[in-house]
N, C-alpha and C. Protein backbone atom coordinates (compact mmCIF):
# COMPACT_ATOMS: atom_id res chain seq x y z
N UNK A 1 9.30 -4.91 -6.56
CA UNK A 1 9.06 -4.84 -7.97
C UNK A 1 10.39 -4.98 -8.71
N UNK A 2 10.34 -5.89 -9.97
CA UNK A 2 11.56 -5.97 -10.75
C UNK A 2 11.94 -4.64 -11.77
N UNK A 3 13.56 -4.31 -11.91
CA UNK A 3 13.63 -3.57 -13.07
C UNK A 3 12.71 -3.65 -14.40
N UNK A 4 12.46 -4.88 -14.83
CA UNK A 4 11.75 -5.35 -16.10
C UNK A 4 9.94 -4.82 -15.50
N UNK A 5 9.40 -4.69 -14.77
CA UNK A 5 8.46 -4.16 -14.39
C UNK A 5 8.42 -2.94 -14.64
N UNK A 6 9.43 -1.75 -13.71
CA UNK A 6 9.09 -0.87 -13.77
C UNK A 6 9.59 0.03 -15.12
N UNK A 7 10.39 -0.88 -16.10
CA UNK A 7 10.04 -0.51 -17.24
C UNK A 7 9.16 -0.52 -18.25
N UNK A 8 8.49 -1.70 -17.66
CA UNK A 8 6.99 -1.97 -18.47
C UNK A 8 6.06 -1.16 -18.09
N UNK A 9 6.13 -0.83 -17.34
CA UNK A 9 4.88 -0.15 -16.10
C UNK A 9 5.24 1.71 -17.33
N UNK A 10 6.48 1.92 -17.34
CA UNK A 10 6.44 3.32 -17.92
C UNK A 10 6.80 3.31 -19.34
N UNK A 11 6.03 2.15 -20.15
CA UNK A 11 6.31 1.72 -21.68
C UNK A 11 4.36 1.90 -21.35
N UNK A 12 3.53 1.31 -20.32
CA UNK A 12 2.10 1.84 -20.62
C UNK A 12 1.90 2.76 -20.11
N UNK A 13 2.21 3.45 -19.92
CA UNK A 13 1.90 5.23 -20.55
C UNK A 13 2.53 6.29 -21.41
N UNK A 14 3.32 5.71 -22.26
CA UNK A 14 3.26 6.00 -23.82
C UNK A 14 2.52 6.22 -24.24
N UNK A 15 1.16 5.70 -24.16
CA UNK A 15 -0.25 5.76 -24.60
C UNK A 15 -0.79 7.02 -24.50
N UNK A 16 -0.81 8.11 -23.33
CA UNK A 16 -0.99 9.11 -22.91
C UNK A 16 -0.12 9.99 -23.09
N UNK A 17 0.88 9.79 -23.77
CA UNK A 17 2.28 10.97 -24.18
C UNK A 17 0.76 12.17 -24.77
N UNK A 18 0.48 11.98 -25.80
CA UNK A 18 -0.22 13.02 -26.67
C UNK A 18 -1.46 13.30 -26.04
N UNK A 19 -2.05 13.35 -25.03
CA UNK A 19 -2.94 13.99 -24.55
C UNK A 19 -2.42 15.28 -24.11
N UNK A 20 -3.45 16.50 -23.73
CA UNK A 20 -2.88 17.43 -22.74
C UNK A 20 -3.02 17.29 -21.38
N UNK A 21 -2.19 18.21 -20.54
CA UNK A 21 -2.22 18.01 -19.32
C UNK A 21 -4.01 17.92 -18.45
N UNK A 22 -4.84 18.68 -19.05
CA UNK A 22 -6.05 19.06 -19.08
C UNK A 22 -6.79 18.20 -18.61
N UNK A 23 -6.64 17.39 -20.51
CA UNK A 23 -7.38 16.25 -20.82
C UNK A 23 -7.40 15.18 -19.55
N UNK A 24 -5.62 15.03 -19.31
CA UNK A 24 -5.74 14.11 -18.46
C UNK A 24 -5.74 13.96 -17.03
N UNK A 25 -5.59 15.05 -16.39
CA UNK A 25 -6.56 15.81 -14.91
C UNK A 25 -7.83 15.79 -14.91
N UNK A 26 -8.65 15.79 -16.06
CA UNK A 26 -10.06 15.55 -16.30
C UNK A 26 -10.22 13.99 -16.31
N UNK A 27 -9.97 13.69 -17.01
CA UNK A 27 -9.80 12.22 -16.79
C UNK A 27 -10.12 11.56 -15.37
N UNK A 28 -8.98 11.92 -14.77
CA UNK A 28 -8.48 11.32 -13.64
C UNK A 28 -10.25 11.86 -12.78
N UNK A 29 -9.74 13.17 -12.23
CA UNK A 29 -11.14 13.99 -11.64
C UNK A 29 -12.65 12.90 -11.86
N UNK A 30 -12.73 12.82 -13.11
CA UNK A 30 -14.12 12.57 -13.22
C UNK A 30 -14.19 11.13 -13.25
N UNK A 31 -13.22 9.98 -12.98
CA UNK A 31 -13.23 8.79 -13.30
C UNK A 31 -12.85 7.84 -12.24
N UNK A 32 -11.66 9.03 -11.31
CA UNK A 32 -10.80 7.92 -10.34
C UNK A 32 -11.57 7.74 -8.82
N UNK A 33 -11.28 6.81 -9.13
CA UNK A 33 -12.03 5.42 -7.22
C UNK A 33 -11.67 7.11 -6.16
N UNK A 34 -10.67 7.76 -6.12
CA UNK A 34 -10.29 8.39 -4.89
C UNK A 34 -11.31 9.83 -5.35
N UNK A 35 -11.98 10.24 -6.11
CA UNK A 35 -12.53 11.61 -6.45
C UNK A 35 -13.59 11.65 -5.52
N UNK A 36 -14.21 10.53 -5.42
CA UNK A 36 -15.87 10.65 -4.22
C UNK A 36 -15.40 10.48 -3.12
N UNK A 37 -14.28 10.13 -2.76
CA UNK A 37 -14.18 10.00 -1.55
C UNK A 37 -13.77 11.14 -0.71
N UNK A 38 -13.00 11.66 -1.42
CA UNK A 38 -12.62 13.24 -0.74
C UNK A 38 -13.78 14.35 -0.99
N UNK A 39 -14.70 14.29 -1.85
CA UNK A 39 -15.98 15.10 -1.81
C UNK A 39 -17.34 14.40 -1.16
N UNK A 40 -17.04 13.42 -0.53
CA UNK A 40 -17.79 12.66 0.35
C UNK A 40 -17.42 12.58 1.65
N UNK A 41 -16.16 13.34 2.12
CA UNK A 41 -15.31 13.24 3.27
C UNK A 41 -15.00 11.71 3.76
N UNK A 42 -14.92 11.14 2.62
CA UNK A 42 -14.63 9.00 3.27
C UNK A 42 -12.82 8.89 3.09
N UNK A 43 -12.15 9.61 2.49
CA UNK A 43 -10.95 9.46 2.32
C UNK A 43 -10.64 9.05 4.05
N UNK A 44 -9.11 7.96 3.68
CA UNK A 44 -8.49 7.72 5.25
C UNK A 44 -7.72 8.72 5.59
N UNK A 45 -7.49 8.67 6.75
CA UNK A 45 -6.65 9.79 7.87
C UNK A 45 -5.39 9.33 7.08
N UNK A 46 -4.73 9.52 6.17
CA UNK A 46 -3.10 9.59 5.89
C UNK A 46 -2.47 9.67 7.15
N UNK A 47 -1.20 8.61 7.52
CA UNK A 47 -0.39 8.51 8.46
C UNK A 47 1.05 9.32 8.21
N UNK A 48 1.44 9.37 6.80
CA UNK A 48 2.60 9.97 6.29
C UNK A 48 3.60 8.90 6.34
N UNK A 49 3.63 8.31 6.56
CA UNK A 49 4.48 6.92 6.78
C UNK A 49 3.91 5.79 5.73
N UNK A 50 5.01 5.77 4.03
CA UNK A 50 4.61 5.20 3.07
C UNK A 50 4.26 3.85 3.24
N UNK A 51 4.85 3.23 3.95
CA UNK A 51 4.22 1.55 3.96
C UNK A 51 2.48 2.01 4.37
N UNK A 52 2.15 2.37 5.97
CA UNK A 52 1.36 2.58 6.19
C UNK A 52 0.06 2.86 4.79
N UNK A 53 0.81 4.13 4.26
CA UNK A 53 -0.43 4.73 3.63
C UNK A 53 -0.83 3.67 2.13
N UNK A 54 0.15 3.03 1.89
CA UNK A 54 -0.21 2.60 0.76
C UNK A 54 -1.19 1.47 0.90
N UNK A 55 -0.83 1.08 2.31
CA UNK A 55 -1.80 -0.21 2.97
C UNK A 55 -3.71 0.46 2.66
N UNK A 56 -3.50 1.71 3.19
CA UNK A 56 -4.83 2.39 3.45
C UNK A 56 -5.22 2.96 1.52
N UNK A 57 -4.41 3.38 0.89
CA UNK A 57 -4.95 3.49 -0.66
C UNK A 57 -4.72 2.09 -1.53
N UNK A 58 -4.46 1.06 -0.93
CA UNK A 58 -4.41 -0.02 -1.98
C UNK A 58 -6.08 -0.39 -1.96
N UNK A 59 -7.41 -0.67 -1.41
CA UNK A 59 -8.72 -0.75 -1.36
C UNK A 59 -8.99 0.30 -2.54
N UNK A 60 -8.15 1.45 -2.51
CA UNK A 60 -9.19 2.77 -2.98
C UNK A 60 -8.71 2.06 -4.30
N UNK A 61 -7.54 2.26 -4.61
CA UNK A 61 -7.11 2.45 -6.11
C UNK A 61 -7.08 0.60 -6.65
N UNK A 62 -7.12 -0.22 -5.97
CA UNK A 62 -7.07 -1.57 -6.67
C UNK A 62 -8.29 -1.82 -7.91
N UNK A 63 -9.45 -0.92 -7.37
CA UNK A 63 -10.39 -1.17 -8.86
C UNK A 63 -10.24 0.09 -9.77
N UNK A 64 -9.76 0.99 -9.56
CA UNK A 64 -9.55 2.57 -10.04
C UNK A 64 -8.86 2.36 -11.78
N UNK A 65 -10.06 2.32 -12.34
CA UNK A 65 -10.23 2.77 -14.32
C UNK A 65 -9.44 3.56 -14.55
N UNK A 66 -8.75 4.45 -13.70
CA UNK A 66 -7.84 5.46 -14.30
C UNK A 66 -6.49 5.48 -13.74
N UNK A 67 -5.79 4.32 -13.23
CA UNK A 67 -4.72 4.12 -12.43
C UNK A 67 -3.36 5.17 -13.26
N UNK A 68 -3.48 4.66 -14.39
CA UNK A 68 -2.24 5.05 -15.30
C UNK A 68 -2.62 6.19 -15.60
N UNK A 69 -3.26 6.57 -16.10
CA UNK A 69 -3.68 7.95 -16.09
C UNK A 69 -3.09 8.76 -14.91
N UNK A 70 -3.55 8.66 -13.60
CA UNK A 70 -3.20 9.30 -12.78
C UNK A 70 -1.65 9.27 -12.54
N UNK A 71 -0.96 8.26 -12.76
CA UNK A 71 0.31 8.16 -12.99
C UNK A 71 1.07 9.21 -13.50
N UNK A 72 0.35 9.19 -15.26
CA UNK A 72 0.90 9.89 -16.11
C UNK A 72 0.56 11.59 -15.15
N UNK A 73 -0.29 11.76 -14.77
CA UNK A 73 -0.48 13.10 -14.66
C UNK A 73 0.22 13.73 -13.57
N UNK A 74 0.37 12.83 -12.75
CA UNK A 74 1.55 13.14 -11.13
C UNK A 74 3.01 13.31 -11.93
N UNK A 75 3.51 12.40 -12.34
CA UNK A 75 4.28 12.23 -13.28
C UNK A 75 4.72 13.50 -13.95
N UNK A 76 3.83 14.27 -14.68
CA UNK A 76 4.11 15.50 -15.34
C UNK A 76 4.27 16.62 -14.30
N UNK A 77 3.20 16.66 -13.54
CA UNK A 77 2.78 17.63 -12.60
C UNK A 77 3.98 17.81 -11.34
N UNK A 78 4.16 16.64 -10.96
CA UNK A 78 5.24 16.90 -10.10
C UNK A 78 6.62 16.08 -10.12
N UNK A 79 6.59 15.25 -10.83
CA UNK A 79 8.10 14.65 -11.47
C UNK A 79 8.43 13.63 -10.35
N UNK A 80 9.73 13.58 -9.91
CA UNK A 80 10.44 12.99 -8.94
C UNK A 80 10.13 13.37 -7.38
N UNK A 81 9.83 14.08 -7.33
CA UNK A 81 9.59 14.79 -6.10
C UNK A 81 8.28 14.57 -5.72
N UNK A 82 7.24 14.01 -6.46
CA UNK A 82 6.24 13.60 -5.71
C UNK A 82 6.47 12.25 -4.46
N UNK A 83 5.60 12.76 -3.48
CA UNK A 83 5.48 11.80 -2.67
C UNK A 83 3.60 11.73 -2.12
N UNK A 84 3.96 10.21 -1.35
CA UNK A 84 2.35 9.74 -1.48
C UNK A 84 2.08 8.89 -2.10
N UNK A 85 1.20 8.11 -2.01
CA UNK A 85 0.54 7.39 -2.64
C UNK A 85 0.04 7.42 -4.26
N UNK A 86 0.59 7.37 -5.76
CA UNK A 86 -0.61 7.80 -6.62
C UNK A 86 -0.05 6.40 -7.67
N UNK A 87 -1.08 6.08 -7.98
CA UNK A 87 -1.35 5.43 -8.93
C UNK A 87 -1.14 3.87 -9.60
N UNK A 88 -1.02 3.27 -8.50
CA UNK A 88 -1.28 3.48 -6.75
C UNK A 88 -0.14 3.07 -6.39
N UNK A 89 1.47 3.38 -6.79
CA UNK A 89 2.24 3.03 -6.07
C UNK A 89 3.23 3.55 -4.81
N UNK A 90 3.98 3.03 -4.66
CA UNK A 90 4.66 3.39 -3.47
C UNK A 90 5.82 4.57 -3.98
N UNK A 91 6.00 5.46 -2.81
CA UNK A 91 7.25 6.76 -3.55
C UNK A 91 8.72 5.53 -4.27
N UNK A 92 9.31 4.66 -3.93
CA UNK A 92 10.13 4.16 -4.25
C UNK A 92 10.18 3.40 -5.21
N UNK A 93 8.99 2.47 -5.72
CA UNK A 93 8.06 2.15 -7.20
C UNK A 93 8.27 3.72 -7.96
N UNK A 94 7.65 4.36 -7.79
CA UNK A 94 6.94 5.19 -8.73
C UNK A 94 8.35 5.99 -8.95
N UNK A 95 9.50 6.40 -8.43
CA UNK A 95 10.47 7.06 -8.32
C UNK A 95 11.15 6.31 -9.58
N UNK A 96 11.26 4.63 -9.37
CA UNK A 96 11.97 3.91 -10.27
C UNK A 96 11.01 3.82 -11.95
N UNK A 97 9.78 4.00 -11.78
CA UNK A 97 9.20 3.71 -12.98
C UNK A 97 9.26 5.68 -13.33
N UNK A 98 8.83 6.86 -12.25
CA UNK A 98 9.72 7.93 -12.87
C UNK A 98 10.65 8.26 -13.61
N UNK A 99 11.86 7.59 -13.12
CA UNK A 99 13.26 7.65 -13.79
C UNK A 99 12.93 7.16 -15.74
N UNK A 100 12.40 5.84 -15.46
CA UNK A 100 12.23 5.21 -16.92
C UNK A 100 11.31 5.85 -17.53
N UNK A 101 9.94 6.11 -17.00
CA UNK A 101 9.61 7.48 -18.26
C UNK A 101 9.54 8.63 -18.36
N UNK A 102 10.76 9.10 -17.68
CA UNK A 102 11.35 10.48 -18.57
C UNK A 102 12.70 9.82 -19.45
N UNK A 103 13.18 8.68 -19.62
CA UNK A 103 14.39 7.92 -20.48
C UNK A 103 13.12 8.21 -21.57
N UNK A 104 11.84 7.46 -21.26
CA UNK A 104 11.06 7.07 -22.42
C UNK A 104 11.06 8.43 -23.23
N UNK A 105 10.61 9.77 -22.17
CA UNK A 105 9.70 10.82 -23.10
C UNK A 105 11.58 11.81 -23.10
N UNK A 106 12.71 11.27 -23.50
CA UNK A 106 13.62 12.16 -23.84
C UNK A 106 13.63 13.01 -22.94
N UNK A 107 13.72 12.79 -21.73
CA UNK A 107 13.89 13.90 -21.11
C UNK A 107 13.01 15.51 -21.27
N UNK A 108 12.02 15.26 -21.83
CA UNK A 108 11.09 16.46 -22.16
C UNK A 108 10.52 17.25 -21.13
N UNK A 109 10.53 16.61 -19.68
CA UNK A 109 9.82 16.58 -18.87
C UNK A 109 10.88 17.27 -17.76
N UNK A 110 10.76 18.34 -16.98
CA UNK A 110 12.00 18.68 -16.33
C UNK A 110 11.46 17.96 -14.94
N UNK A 111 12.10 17.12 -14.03
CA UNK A 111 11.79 16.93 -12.96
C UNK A 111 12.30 18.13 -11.81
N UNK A 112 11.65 17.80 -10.92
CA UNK A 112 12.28 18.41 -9.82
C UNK A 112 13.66 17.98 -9.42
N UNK A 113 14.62 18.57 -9.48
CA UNK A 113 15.94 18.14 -9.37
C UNK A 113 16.57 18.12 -8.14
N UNK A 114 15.55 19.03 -7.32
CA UNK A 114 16.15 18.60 -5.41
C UNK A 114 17.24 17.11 -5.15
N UNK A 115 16.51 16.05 -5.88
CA UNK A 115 17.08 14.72 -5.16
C UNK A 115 18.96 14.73 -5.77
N UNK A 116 19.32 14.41 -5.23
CA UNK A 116 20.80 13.99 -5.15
C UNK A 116 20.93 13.24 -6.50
N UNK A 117 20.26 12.05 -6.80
CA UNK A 117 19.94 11.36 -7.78
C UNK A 117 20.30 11.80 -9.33
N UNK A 118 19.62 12.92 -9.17
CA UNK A 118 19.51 13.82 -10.73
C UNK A 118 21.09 14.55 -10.51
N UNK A 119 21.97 14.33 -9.34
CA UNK A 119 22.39 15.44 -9.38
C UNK A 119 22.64 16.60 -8.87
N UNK A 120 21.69 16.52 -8.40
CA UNK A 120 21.14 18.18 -7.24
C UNK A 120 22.04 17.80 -6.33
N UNK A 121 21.90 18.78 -5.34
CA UNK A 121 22.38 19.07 -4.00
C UNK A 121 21.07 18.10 -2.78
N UNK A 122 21.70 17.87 -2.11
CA UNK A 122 20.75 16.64 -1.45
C UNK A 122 20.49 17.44 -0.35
């Protein structure tokens, strides 16, 4: 993915700045491709190994109505430090479009500061 991407990618969810966290966990819950599958027990065996898994959630989330949404809400919920698969990108995508929207939302948003990156102690 290009820089110019993953700044575009965190310029559309601006859109979702003014929702609450709530709103948009509800959202996600009642809308996203991956919600029946884990209350249907169809979710895949996760390997933990990101190429792998993203291979196995790119089917789930390629038609998924609430992609950005779920973005935005990992995003808040767990910052930089998420890992996994969500929305639907890869930890190293989503890390780089991370970085750009907390530039976007002023820093409002405290990430997890573990990574070296921010700073932290590695």
């Amino acid at each position: 993915m290009t820089e110019h991407k993953y700044t575009e990618m965190a310029a559309e969810l601006d859109v979702f700045a003014s929702l609450a966290d709530d709103e948009l966990s509800e959202a996600v819950r009642r809308a996203g491709s991956c919600g029946w599958l884990y209350t249907s027990g169809g979710m895949p065996e996760w390997t933990g190994d990101d190429r792998a898994d993203r291979e196995l959630a790119a089917p789930i989330c390629a038609a998924c109505p609430v992609q950005r949404e779920c973005l935005e809400s990992e995003f808040r919920t767990h910052g930089y430090a998420l890992s996994g698969v969500w929305g639907p990108l890869a930890e190293d995508d989503r890390r780089a479009v991370f970085l750009r929207w907390l530039d976007r939302r002023d820093g409002t948003v405290v990430p997890d500061r573990d990574d070296a990156e921010f700073g932290g102690q590695p």
